[in-house]
Structures are given as structure tokens and as C-alpha cells.
Protein backbone atom coordinates (compact mmCIF):
# COMPACT_ATOMS: atom_id res chain seq x y z
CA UNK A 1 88.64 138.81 127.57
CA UNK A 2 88.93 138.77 124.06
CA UNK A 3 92.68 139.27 123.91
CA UNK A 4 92.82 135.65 125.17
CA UNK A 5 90.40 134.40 121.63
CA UNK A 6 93.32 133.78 118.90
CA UNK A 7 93.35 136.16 116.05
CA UNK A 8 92.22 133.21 113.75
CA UNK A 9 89.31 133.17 115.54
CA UNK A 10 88.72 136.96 116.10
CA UNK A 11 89.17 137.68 112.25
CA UNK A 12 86.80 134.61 111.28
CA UNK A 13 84.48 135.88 108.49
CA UNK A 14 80.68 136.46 109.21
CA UNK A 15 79.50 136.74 105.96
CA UNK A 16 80.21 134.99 102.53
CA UNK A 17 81.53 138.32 101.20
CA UNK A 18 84.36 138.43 103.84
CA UNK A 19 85.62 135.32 103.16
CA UNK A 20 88.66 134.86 101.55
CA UNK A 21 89.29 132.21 99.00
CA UNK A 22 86.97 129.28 98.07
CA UNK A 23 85.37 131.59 95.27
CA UNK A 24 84.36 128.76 93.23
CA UNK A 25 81.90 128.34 96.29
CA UNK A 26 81.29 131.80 97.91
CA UNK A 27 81.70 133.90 94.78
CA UNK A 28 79.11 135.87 92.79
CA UNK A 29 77.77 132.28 91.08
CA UNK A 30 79.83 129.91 93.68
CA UNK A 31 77.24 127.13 94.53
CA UNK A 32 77.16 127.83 98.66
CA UNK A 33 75.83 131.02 97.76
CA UNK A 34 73.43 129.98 95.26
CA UNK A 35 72.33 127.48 97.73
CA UNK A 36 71.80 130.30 100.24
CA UNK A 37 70.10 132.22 98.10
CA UNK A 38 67.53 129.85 97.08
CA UNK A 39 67.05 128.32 100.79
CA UNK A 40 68.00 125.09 99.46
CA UNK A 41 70.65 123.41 102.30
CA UNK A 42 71.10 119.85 102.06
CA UNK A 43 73.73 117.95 104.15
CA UNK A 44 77.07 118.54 102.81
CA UNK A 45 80.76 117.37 103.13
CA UNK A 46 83.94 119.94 103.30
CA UNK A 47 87.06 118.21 102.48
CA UNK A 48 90.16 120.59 101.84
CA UNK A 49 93.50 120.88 103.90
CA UNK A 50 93.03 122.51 107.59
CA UNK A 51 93.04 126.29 107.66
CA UNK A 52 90.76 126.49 104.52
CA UNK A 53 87.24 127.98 105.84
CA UNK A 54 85.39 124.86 106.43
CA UNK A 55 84.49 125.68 110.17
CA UNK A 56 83.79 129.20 109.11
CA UNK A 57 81.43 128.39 105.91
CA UNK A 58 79.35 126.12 108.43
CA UNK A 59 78.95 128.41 111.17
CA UNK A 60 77.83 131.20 108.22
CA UNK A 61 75.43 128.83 106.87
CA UNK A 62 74.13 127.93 110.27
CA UNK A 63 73.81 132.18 110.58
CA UNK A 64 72.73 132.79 106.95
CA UNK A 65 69.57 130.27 107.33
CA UNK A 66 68.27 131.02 111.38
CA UNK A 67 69.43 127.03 112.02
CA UNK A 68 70.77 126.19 115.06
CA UNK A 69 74.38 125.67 114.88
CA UNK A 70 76.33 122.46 117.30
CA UNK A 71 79.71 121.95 116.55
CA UNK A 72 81.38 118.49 117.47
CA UNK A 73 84.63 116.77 116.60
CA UNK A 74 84.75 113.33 115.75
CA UNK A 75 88.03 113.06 117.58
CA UNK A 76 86.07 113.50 120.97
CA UNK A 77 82.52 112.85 120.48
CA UNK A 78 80.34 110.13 119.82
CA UNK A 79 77.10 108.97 118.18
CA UNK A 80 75.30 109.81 122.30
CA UNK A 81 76.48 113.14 121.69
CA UNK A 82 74.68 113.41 118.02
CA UNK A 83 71.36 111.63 119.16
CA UNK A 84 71.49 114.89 122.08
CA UNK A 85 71.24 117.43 119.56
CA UNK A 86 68.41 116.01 118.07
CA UNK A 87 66.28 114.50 121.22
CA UNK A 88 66.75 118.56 122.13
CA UNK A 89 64.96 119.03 119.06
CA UNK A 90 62.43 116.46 118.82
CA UNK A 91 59.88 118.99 120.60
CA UNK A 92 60.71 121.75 118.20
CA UNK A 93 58.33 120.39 115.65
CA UNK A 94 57.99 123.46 113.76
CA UNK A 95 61.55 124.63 113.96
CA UNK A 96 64.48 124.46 111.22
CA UNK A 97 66.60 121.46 111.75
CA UNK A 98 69.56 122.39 113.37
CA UNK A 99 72.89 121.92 111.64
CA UNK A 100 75.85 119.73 112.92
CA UNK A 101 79.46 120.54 112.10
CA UNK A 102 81.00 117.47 112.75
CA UNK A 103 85.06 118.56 112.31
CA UNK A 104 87.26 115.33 111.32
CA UNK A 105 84.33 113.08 110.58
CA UNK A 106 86.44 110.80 109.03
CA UNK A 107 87.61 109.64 112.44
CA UNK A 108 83.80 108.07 112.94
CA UNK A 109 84.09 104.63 112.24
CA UNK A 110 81.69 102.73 109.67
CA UNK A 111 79.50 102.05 112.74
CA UNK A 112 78.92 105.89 114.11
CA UNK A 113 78.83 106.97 110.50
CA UNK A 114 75.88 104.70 109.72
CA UNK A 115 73.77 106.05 112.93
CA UNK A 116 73.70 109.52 110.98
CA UNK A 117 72.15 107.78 107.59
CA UNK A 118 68.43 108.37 109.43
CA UNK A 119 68.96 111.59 110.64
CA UNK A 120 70.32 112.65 107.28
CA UNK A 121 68.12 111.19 104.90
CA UNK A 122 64.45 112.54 107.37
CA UNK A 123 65.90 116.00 107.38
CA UNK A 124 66.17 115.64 110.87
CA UNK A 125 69.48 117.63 110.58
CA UNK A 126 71.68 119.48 108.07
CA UNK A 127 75.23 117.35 108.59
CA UNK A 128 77.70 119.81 107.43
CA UNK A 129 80.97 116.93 107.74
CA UNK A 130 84.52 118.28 107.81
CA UNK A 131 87.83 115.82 106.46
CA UNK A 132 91.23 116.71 105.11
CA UNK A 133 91.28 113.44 103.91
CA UNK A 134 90.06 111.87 100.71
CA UNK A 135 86.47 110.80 101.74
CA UNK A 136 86.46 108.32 98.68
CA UNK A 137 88.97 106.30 101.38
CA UNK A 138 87.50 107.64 104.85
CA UNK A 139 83.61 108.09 104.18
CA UNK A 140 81.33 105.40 104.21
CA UNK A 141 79.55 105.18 100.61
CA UNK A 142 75.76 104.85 101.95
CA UNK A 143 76.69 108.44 104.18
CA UNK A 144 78.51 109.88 101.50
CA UNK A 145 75.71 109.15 98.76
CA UNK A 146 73.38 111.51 100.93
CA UNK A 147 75.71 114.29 101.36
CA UNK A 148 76.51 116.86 98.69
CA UNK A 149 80.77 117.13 98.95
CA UNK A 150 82.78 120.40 98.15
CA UNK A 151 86.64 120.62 97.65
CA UNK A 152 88.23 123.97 99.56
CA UNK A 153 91.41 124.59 98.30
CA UNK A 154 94.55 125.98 99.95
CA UNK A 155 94.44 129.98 99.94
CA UNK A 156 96.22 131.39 97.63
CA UNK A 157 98.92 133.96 98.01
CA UNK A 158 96.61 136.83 96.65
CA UNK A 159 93.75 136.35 99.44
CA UNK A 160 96.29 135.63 102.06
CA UNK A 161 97.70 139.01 101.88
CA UNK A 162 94.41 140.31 102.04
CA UNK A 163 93.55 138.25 105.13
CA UNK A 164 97.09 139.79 106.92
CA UNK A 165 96.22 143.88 105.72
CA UNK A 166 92.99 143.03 106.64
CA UNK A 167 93.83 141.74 110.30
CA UNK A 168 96.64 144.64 110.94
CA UNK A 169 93.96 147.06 109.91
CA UNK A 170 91.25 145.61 111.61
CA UNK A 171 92.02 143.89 114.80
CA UNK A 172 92.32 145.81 117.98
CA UNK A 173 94.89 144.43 120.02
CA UNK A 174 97.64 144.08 116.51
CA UNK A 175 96.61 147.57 115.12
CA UNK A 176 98.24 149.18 118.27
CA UNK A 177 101.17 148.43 117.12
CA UNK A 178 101.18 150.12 114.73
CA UNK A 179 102.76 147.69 112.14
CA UNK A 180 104.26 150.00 109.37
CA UNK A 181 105.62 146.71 107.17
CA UNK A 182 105.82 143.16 107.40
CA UNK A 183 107.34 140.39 104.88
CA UNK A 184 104.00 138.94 103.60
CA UNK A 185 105.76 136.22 100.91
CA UNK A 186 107.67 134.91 104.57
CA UNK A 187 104.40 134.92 106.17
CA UNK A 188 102.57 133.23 103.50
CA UNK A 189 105.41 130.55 102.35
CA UNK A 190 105.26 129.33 106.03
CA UNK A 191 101.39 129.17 106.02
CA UNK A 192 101.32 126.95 103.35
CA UNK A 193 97.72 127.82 102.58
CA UNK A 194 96.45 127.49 106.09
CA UNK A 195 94.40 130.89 107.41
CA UNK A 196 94.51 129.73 110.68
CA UNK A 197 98.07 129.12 110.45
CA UNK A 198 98.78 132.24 108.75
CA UNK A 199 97.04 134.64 111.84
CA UNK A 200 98.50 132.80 114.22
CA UNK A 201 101.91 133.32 113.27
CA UNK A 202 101.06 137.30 112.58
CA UNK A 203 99.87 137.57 115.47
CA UNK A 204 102.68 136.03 117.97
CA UNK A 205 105.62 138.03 115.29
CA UNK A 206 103.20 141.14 116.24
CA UNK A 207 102.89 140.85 120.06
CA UNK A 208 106.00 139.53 120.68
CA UNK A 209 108.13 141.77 118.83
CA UNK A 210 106.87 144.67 119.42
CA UNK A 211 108.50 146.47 116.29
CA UNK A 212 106.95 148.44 113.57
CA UNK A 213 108.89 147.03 110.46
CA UNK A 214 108.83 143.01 110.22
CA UNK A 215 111.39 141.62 107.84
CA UNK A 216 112.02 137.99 107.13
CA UNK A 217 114.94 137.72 109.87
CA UNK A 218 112.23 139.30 112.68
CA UNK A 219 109.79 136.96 111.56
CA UNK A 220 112.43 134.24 111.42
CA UNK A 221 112.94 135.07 114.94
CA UNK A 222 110.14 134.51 116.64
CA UNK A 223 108.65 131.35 114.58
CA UNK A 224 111.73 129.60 114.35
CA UNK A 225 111.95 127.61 111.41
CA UNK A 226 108.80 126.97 109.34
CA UNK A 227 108.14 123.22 109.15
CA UNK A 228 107.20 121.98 105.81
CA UNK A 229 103.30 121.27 105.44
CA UNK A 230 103.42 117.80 104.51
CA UNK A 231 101.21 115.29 106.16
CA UNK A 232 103.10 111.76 105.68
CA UNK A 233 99.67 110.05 106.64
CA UNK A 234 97.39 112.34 104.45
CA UNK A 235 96.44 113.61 101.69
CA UNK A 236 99.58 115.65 101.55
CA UNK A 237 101.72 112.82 101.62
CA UNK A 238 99.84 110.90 98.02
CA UNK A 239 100.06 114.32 96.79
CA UNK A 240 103.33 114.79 96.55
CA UNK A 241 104.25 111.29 96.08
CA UNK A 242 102.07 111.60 92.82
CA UNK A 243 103.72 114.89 91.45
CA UNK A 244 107.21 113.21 92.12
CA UNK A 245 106.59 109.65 90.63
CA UNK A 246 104.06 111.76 87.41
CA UNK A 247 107.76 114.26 86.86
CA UNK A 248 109.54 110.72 86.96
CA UNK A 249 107.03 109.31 84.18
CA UNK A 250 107.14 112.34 82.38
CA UNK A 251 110.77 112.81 82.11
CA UNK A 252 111.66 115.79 84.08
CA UNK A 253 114.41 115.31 86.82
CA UNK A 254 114.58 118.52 87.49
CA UNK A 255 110.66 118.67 88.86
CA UNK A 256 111.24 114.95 89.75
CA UNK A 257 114.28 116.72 92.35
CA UNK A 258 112.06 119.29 93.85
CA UNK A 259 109.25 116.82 94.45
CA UNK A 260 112.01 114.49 96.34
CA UNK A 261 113.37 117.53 98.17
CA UNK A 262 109.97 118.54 99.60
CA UNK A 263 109.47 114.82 100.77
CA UNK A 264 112.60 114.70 101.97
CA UNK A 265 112.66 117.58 103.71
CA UNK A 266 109.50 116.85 105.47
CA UNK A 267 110.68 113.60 107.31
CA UNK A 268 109.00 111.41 104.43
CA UNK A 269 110.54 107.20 104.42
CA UNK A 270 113.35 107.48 102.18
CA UNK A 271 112.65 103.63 102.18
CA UNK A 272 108.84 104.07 100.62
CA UNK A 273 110.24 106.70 98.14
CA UNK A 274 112.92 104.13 97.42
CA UNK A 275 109.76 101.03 96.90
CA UNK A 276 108.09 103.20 94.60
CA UNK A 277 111.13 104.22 92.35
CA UNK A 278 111.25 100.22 91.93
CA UNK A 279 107.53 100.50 90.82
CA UNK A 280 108.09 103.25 88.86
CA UNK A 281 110.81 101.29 87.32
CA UNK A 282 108.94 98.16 85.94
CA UNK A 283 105.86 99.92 85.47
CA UNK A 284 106.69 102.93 83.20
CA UNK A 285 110.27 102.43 81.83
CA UNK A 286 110.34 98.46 82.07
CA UNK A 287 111.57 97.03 78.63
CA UNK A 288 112.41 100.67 76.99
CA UNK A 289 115.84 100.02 79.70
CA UNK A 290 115.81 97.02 81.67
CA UNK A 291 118.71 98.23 83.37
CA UNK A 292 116.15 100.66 85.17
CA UNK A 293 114.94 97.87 86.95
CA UNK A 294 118.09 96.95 88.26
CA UNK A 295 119.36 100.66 89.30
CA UNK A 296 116.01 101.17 91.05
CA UNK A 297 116.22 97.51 93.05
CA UNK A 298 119.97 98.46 93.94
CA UNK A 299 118.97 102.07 95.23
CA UNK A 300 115.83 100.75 97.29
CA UNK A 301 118.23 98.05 98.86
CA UNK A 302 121.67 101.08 99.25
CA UNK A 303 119.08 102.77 101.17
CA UNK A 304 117.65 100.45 103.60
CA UNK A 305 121.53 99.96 104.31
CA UNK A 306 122.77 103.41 104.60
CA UNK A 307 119.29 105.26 105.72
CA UNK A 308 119.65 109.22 105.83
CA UNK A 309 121.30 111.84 105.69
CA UNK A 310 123.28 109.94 103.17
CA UNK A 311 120.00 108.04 101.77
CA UNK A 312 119.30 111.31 99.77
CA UNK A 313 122.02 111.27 97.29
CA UNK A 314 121.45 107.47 96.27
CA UNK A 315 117.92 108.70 95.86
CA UNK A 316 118.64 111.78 93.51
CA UNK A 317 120.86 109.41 91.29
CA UNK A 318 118.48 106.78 90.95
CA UNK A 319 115.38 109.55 90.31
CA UNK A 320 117.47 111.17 87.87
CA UNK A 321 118.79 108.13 86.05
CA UNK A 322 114.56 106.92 85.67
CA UNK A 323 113.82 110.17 84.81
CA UNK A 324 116.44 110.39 82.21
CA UNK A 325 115.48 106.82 80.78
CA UNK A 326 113.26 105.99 77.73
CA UNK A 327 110.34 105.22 78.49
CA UNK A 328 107.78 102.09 78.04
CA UNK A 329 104.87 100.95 79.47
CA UNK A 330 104.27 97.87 77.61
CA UNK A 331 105.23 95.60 80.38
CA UNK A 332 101.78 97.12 82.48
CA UNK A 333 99.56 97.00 79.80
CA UNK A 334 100.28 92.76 78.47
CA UNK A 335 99.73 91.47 82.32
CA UNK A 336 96.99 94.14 82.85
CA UNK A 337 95.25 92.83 79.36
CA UNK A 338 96.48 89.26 80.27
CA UNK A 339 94.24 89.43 83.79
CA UNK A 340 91.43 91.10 82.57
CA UNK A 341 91.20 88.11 79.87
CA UNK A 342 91.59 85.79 82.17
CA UNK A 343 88.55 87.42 84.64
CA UNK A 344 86.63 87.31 81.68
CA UNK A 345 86.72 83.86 80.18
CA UNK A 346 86.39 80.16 81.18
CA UNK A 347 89.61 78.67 82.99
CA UNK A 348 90.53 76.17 80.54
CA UNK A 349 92.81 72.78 81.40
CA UNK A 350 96.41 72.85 80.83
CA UNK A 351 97.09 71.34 77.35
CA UNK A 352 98.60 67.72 78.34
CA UNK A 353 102.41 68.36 76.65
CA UNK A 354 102.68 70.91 78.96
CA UNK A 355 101.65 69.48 82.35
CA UNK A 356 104.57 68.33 84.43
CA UNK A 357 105.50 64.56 83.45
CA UNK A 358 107.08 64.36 87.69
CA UNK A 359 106.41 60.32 87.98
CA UNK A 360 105.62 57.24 85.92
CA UNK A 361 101.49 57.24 86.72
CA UNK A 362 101.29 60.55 85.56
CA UNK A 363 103.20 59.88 82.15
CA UNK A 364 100.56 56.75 81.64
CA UNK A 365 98.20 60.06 81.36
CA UNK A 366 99.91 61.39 78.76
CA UNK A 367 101.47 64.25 80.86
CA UNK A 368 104.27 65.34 78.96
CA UNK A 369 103.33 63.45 75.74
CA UNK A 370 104.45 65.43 72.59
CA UNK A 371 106.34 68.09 74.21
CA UNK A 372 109.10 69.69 72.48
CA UNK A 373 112.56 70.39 74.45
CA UNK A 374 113.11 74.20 72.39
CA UNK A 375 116.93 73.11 73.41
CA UNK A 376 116.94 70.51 70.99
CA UNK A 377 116.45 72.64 68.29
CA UNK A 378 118.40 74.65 66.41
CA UNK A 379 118.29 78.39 67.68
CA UNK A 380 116.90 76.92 70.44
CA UNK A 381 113.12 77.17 69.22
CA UNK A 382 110.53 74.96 68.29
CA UNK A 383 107.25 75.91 67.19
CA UNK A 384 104.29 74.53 69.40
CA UNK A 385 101.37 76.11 71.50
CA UNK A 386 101.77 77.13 74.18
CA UNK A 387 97.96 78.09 75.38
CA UNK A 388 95.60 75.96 76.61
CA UNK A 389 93.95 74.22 73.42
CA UNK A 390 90.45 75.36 73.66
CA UNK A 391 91.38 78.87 73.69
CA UNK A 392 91.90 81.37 70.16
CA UNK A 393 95.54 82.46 70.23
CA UNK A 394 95.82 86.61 71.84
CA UNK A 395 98.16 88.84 71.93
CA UNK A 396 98.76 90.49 74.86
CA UNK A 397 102.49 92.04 74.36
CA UNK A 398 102.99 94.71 71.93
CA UNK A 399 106.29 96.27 71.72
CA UNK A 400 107.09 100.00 71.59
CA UNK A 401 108.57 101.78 69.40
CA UNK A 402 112.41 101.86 71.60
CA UNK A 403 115.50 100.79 70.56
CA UNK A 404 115.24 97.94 73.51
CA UNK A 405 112.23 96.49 72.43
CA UNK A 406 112.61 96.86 68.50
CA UNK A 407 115.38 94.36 68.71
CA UNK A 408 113.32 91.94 71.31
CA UNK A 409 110.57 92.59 68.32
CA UNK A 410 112.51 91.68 65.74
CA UNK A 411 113.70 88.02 67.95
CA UNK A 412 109.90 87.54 67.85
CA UNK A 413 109.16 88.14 64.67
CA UNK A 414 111.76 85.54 63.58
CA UNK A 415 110.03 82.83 65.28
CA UNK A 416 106.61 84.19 65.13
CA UNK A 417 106.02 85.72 62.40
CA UNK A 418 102.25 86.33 61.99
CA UNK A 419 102.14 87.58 65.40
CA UNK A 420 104.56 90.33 65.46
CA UNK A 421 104.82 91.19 61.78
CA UNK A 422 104.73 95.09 60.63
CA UNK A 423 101.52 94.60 59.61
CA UNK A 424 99.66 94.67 62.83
């Protein structure tokens, strides 16, 4: 029967030293196998894309420590199912507690994540949780407080060829074969850092070609064409979104490009790549080139018009304009100083010239009463203050040092002067 058990699960490691990758946690002074070492095994949280060991380091630390090992996933299962395990155990007073892999545990909702906090925090079981997504987002704080989380990271191309040699030398049913050669870097660039995903494809190339030397066009063959790995609702998805908006910021189109292809290319919204250009716009080039603002607004609205294929070229001009722009953040930073002010300090009346003078009762007030129409004047200014009068004057806008805003300084600077002098 076991040529019907996948590869993935017939080359799953059964001690730290086979495992491949994830040294910063299994290595000589990783902190799994310091905690092994020592006995010590609190609950803990894996959170790392799928296909990165976190089923397998569970099931060795179940093996490593005598504990008894139940594996549920949150996807199916159900707080009944936890409080099972441990009624099973309540007699067992002198045995370990037994540790639960709960796979996707993100997928509990606040409710069934609170009915482990008891369990947890008496010991009653080691909670070895399992999430590919960010568990500042997914995991309730209270749970997450008791558990101890590690980051597994994808496998790298150096271990994944290690995993395949490994697996052609190793495995029964593949090593018949007798595989003389096969196109690792193919292998690997469509695994994307998943071991699972990695043996699985080996092994179907392996079985179902039945030929001895496995180029790229063989592989090609038999896996069709490898889908990006790009989650649009995970972690994948802010990911990428961050690389291609932090190229953007940072001025390089040509990363900027390669981040939009990948997104692209992987079925992402061109209309929520389009919304965030906009962002991007106001936020990090704002005043430094207003017309950035403008380009970005026209691109997000071309696209929800034209939509792809076509939706990809109005996207590359309007990434590589941004990227190409000056930049200026200055625009962020004054209403991001102005709010934190205002959270911070008592919400003082608006001074009386400045209140709206709409009907006669409210000019009896004095609404409206010394106001000065800057229209009147000449250059169209008038000096007069314009915060409420129990408050010190601030300054919350400080221009940067860009062509753009050196002239709007210089405006300023003729009308208010001991604001925006060179001095400051």
C-alpha cells in the first residue's frame, strides 16, 4: 500500500537532522532543538507559507518528547473535537500532555480560539498552531500571548535540491527508474518554496514519464504550466504588493516592473494595483510633482474602463512615470502631525471671524465680525489668524528640499515670513 502515500509524505523527515531548511530553528543552536534538548515544550505557533515543515516539526516534536500526537484542521474540526483529546486524557494523570497540531488555526474564530486559553495556560496540552497567515491579523491576542510563535521560511533552492537527490536516491517506487538527470532549477522555480509541492511534482514527472533524463520540456510536459505562487487573499498577496509599491517609493521602475509583472501574472485586480498607485501618488511623491497625482487618478480610472489584457500597459506607464518622479513625503507627515495634535489637545471654539456669517441672528453674534476678504487685498493676502485663538501657532508643513516645493516655499515665506524663513 504505500505506493498509494504521496512522496511528500513518504520522504517526510523523522528527525530534526533530516529536515531540510528552517535552520534558524532545527540547526546546531536553532531554538526547536534547544527546546528539545532541554525538555522545555511550551505551546507554540508555526506561521510560514504551506510546504515549509510545519506539520513535520510537530509530529517530530510529538516523537522527540514520548507526547501523544492528534492532528486536526481548523477547516473541519471544532472546539467538541479539542475537548475529546483531552477528556481521553483526563484519566492519564501521570502522563505527558498530549500535543495538538491544529493545521490552519487561523480559520477558528475568536470564540473556538478562546476555548483553548484553559487548556493552554494548565498545561493541559502542548498547542502546536499552524497559519500561513499573519497571526498579528488572524490570532486572537489573549491565545497568541500564551503561545511562543516561529516564522518558517520558504526553502531555499540549496535544500530543495537536496530534498529531490535525496528522494530519487531514497524512495523505492522513483529509484526504479532509474532517473539518470532531471532539471532541478525547473523543478524548484515551479515549487516556489513549497516541499510538498516540490515531491509532488517529482514524483508524477517520474512515474508518468517513465524516462531516465528529465529536461525542462519533459517536465513541462507533464505539469503543464507552473502557476505563479501568489495568494491574492494572503500573505503572498501584501507581500508583493509591498515590494512593488517600496521599488515605487524608492525609485526603481525597473524592480517596480517585475513586482507588477508577478502580480499581474498571477490574476492580481489590476483595479487595486491601480488604487494604490493613487496612494502611492499623494503619499510619497505628493508636492515634489503634483502632476503624479493626476497621472495616477487618470490610470486608476483608464483601467476600470479598459480592464485587462490591455489594463497592463496603462499600469507600466503610470508605475514607471511615479517611479521616475521626485519624490516628497511632506504632504503625509503635516496631516499625520496635524491629527496627532489634534488627539492630543483640547478642541478649542472656532475663532468668531471665521465662523460662517449664513443669516442675520447669527451676525448679531458676531459671526463673521472682523474677517478679512484676502481678495481685497493686494496679492490677494491679508494677514490674520487663522487658528482657533486659544491655541500657540504650529507648524505642521515643512517643505522639502524639490524644485516644486522650493517655489511654494518661497510664496510662503513672502507672506509669512517667521514661519518659513531659512532659519528654521
Amino acid at each position: 500500500m504505500n505506493q498509494f502515500v504521496p512522496l511528500a509524505e513518504r520522504m517526510r523527515p523523522q528527525t530534526l537532522d533530516e529536515v531540510a531548511g528552517q535552520e534558524h530553528l532545527t540547526g546546531k543552536d536553532g531554538i526547536i532543538r534547544r527546546m528539545l534538548q532541554e525538555k522545555f515544550i511550551p505551546s507554540m505557533l508555526f506561521w510560514g507559507p504551506p510546504g515549509t515543515g510545519k506539520t513535520t516539526l510537530a509530529h517530530i516534536i510529538a516523537k522527540e518528547t514520548g507526547r501523544p500526537f492528534y492532528a486536526l484542521s481548523a477547516v473541519q474540526a471544532g472546539v467538541k473535537d479539542v475537548k475529546a483529546i483531552l477528556k481521553k486524557h483526563e484519566a492519564a494523570l501521570f502522563s505527558a500532555a498530549p500535543v495538538l497540531f491544529l493545521d490552519e488555526i487561523h480559520r477558528f474564530n475568536k470564540a473556538q480560539q478562546d476555548a483553548l486559553l484553559e487548556a493552554v495556560e494548565k498545561g493541559k496540552l502542548v498547542l502546536i498552531g499552524a497559519t500561513t497567515e499573519n497571526p498579528g491579523f488572524e490570532v486572537n491576542n489573549a491565545l497568541l500571548s500564551r503561545m511562543h510563535t516561529f516564522i518558517l521560511h520558504p526553502v531555499n533552492a540549496e535544500n530543495m535540491k537536496k530534498i529531490i537527490r535525496r528522494a530519487l536516491k531514497e524512495d523505492k517506487l522513483l529509484r526504479e527508474k532509474n532517473v539518470r538527470s532531471v532539471d532541478e532549477d525547473y523543478l524548484i522555480a515551479y515549487a516556489g518554496g513549497d516541499v510538498r509541492r516540490l515531491l509532488n511534482a517529482l514524483e508524477t514527472v517520474v512515474l508518468s514519464s517513465g524516462k531516465e533524463e528529465l529536461d525542462a520540456e519533459e517536465i513541462k510536459k507533464w505539469l503543464k504550466e507552473a502557476p505563479p505562487v501568489y495568494d491574492k487573499k494572503g500573505d503572498g498577496h501584501y507581500e508583493t504588493i509591498s515590494a512593488f509599491i517600496k521599488s515605487v517609493r524608492g525609485s526603481d521602475p525597473d524592480a517596480a516592473l517585475y513586482w507588477l509583472a508577478r502580480m499581474l501574472e498571477a490574476g492580481e485586480d489590476p483595479v487595486y494595483i491601480a488604487r494604490r498607485l493613487v496612494i502611492l501618488a499623494a503619499e510619497d511623491i505628493g508636492l515634489a510633482n503634483p502632476n503624479a497625482l493626476l497621472m495616477a487618478n487618470t490610470a486608476f480610472d483608464a483601467v476600470n474602463k479598459i480592464g485587462m489584457p490591455e489594463a497592463r500597459i496603462i499600469l507600466s506607464e503610470a508605475t514607471i512615470y511615479l517611479a521616475a518622479s521626485p519624490k516628497s513625503n511632506s504632504a503625509y507627515k503635516s496631516i499625520n502631525e496635524a491629527m496627532q495634535y489634534v488627539k492630543q489637545h483640547e478642541q478649542w471654539p472656532v475663532p468668531m471671524h471665521l465662523r460662517n456669517a449664513s443669516n442675520r441672528f447669527v451676525k448679531s453674534l458676531g459671526y463673521g465680525k472682523n474677517y478679512h476678504y484676502a481678495h481685497l487685498y493686494p496679492g490677494h493676502f491679508v494677514k490674520q489668524n487663522y487658528f482657533p485663538d486659544e491655541m500657540e501657532f504650529i507648524r505642521f508643513y515643512t517643505p522639502q528640499n524639490n524644485r516644486h516645493e522650493q517655489k511654494m516655499k518661497e510664496f510662503l515665506m513672502r507672506r509669512w515670513k517667521e514661519r518659513y524663513s531659512d532659519d528654521d
